[in-house]
C-alpha atoms as a PDB file:
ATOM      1  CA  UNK A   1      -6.673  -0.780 -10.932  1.00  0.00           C
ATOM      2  CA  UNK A   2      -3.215  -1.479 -10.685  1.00  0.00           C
ATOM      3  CA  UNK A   3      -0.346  -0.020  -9.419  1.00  0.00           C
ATOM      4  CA  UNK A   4       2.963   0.912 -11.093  1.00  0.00           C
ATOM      5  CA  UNK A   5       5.952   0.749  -8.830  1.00  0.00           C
ATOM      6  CA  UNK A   6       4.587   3.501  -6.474  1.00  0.00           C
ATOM      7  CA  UNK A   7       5.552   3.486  -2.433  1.00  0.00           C
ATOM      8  CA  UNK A   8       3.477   2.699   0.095  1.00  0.00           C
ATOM      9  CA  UNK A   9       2.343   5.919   0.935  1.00  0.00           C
ATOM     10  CA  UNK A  10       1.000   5.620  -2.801  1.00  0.00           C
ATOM     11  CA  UNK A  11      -0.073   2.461  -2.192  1.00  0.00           C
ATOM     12  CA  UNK A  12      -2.226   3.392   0.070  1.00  0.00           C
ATOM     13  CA  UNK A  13      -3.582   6.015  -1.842  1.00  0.00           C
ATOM     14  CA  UNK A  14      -4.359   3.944  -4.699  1.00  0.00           C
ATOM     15  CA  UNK A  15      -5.974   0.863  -2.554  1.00  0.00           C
ATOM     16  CA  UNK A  16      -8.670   3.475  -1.117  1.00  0.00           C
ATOM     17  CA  UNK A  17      -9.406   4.672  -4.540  1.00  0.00           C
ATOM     18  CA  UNK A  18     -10.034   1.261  -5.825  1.00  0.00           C
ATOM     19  CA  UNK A  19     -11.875   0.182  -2.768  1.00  0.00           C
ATOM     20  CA  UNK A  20     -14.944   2.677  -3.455  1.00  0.00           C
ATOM     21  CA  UNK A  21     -15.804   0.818  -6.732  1.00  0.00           C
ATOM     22  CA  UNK A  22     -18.012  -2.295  -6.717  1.00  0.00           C
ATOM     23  CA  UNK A  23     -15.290  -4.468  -8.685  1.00  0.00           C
ATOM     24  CA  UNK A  24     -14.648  -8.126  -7.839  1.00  0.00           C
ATOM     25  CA  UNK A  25     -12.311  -8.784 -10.216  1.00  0.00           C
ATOM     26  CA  UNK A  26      -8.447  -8.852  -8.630  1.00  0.00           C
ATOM     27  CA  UNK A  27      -6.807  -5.433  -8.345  1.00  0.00           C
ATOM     28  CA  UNK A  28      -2.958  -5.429  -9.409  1.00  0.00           C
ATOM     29  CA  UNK A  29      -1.751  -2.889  -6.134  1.00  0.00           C
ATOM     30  CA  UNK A  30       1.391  -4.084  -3.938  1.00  0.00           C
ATOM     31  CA  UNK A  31       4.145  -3.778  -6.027  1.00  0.00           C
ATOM     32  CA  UNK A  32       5.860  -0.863  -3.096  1.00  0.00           C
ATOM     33  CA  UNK A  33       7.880  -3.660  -1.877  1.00  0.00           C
ATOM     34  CA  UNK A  34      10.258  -3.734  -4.378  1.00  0.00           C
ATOM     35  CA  UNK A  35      12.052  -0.298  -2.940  1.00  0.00           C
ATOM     36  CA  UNK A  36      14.546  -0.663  -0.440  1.00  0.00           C
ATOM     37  CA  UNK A  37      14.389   2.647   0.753  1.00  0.00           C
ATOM     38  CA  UNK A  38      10.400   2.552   1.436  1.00  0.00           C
ATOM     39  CA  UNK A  39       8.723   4.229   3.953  1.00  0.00           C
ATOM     40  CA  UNK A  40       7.638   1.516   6.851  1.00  0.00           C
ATOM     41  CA  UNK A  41       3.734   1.238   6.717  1.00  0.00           C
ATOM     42  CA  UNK A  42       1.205  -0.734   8.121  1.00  0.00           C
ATOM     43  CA  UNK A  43      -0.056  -2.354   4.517  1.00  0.00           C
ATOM     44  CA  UNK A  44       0.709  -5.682   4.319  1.00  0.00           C
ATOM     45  CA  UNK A  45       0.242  -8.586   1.727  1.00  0.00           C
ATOM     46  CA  UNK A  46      -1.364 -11.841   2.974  1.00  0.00           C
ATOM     47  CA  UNK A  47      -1.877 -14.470   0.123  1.00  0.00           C
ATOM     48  CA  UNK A  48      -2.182 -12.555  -2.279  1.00  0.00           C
ATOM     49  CA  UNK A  49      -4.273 -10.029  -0.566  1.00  0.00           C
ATOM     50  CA  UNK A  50      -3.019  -6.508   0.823  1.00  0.00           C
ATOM     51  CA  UNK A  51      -4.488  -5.397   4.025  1.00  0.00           C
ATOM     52  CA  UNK A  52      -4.148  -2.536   6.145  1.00  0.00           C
ATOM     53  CA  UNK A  53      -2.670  -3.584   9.768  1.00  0.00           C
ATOM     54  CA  UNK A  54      -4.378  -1.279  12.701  1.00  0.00           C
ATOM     55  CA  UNK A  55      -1.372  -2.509  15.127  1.00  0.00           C
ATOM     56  CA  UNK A  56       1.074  -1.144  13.028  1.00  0.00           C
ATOM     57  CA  UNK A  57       1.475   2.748  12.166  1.00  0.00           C
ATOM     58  CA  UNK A  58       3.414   4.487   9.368  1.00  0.00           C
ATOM     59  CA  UNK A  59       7.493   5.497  10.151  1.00  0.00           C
ATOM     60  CA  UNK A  60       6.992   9.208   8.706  1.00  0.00           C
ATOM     61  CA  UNK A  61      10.736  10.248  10.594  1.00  0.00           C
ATOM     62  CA  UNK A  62      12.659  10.858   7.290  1.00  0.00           C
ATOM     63  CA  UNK A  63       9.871  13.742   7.001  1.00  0.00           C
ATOM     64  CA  UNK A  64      10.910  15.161  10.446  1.00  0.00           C
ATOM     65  CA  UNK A  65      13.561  18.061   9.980  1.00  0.00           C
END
């Protein structure tokens, strides 16, 4: 899997998906970071690896009207 400049919230999306298959080969997801105007999340990239941080929540207020 890899990911082509998507935002966290497809990020996420795309992690899950690749998650369900039985692949140990390295997954090219995390490029989100790149956008300045990205939505805050709680996906974060660790050496190399992207994890999903329970302590921190997604900012979904641009959403609110």
């Amino acid at each position: 899997m890899t990911s082509a400049l998507e935002a966290n919230i497809g990020l996420n999306a795309i992690a899950q998906f690749s998650s369900s298959f039985q692949n140990s080969l390295p997954q090219g997801l995390g490029t989100g970071q790149l956008y300045t105007n990205n939505i805050a999340s709680p996906l974060e990239i660790k050496q190399g690896y992207l994890f999903y941080n329970i302590q921190n929540s997604w900012d979904l207020s641009i959403f609110e009207a």
